[in-house]
Protein backbone atom coordinates (compact mmCIF):
# COMPACT_ATOMS: atom_id res chain seq x y z
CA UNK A 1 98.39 -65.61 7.36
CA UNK A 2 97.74 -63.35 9.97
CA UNK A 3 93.97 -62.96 11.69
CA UNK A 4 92.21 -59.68 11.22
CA UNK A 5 91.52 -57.79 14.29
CA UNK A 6 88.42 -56.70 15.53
CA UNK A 7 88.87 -53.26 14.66
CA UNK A 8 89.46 -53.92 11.28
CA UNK A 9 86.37 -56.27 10.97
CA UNK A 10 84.32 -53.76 12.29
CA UNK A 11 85.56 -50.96 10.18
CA UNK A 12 84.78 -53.42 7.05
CA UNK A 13 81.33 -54.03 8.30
CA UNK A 14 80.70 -50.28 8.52
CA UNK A 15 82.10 -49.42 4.55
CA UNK A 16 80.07 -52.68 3.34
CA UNK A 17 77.17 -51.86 4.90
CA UNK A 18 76.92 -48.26 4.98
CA UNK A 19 73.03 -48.21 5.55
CA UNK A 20 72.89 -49.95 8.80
CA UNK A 21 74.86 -47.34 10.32
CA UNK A 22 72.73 -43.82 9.66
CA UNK A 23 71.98 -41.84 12.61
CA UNK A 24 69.41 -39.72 10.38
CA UNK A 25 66.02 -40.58 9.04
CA UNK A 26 63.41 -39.64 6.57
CA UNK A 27 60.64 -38.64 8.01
CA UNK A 28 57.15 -37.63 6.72
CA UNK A 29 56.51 -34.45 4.10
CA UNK A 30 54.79 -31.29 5.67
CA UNK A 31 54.34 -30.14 2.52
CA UNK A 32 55.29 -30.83 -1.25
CA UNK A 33 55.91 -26.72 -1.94
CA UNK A 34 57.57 -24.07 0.03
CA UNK A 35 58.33 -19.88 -0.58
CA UNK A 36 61.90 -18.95 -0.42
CA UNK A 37 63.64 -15.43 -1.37
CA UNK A 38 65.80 -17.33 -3.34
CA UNK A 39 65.89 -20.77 -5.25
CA UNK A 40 68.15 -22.39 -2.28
CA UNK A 41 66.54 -21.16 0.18
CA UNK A 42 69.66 -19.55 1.97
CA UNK A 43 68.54 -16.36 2.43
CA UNK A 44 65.97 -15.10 4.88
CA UNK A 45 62.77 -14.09 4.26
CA UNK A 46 62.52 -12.13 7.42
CA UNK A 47 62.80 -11.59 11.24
CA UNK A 48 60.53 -12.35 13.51
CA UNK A 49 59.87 -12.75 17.06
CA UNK A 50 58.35 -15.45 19.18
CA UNK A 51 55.08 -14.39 20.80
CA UNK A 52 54.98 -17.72 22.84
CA UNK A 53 56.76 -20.19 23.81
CA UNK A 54 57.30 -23.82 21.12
CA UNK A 55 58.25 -27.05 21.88
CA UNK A 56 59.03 -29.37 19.09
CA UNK A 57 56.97 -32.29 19.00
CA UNK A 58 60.11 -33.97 16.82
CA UNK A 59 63.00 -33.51 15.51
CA UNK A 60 61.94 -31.64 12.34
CA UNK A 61 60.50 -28.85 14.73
CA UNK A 62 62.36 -25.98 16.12
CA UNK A 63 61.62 -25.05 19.97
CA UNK A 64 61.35 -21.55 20.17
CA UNK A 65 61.06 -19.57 23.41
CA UNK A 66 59.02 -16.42 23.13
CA UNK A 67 60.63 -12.98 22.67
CA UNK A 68 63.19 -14.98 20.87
CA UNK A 69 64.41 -13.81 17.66
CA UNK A 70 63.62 -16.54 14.64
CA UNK A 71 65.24 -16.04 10.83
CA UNK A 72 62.54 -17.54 8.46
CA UNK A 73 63.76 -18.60 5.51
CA UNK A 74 60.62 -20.46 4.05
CA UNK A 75 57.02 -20.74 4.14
CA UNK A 76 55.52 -24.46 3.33
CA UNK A 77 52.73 -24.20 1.09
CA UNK A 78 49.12 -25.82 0.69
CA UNK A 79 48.61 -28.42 3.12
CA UNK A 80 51.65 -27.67 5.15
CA UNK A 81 50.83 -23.39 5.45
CA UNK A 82 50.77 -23.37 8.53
CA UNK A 83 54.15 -24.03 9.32
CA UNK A 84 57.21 -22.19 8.59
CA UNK A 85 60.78 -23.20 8.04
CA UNK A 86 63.69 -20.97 9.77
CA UNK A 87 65.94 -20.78 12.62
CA UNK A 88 66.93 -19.35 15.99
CA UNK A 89 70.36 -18.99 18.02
CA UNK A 90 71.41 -19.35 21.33
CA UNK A 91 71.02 -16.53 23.88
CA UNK A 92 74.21 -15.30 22.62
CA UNK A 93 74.90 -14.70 19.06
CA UNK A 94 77.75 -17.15 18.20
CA UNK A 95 76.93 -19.28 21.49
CA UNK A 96 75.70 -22.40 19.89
CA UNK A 97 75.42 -23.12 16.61
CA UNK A 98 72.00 -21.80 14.85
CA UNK A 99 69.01 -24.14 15.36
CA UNK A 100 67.08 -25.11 12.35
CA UNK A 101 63.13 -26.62 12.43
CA UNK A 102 59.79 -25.96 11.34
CA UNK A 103 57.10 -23.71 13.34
CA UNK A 104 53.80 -22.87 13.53
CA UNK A 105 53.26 -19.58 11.38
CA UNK A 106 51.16 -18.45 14.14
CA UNK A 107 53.60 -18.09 17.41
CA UNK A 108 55.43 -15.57 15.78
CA UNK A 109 55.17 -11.98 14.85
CA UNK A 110 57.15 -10.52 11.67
CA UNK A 111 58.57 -7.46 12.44
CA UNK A 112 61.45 -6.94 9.01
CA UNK A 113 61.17 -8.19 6.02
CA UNK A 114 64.42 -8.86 4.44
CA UNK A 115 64.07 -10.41 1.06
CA UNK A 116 60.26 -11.50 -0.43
CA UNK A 117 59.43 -14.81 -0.02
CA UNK A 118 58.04 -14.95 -3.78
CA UNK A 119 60.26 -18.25 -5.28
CA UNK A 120 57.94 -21.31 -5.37
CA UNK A 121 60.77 -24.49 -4.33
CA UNK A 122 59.34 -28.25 -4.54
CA UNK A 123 60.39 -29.42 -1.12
CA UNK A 124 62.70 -32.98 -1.01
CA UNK A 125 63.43 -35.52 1.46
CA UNK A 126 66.01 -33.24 2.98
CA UNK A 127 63.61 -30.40 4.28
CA UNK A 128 62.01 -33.18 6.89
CA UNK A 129 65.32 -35.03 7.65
CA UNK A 130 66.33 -35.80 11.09
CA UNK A 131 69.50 -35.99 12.13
């Protein structure tokens, strides 16, 4: 019978134990209740524009640099209002892949409304997942 290699063993090890090798975590709720413009959230509520200059505190904050253009495509609810979900691109359009976080409400200006942010969404797990 022939020995199993390494690679093999270690490839097993990964497919029986799929948990112990997650990059991502859960981490905690801002809020149990957002508004979307639609029930996915996958449309934008608006444009806006950074009056100041963000840095994420962790990894389900967005760092946004002010006169920067942010997409927000939901506002968390109750005790999470003051933050709002969305995202930002690189300096170029199509130069890095779109950014996604949360942000205060309060560093940014909205200057187009696109769709109203009128669909009440329970927020899950996913909204404050980090990769």
């Amino acid at each position: 019978m022939m020995a199993a290699s390494p690679v093999f063993l270690v490839v097993f090890l990964l497919c029986a134990f799929p948990g112990s090798a997650e990059a991502g975590r859960s981490m905690p709720k801002l809020a149990d209740r957002k508004l979307c413009a639609d029930e996915e959230c996958s449309h934008p509520i608006s444009m806006a524009v950074a009056l100041q200059d963000y840095v994420a505190p962790d990894c389900r904050f967005l760092t946004i640099y002010r006169g920067q253009v942010v997409y927000v495509f939901s506002k968390l609810k109750d005790r999470g209002r003051l933050f709002w979900g969305g995202s930002v691109q690189g300096e170029y359009y199509g130069d890095l892949a779109a950014r996604l976080g949360y942000f205060p409400s309060s560093i940014v200006r909205e200057d187009q409304t696109l769709k109203p942010g009128k669909v009440d969404v329970k927020t899950d797990k996913w909204d404050f997942y980090c990769q």
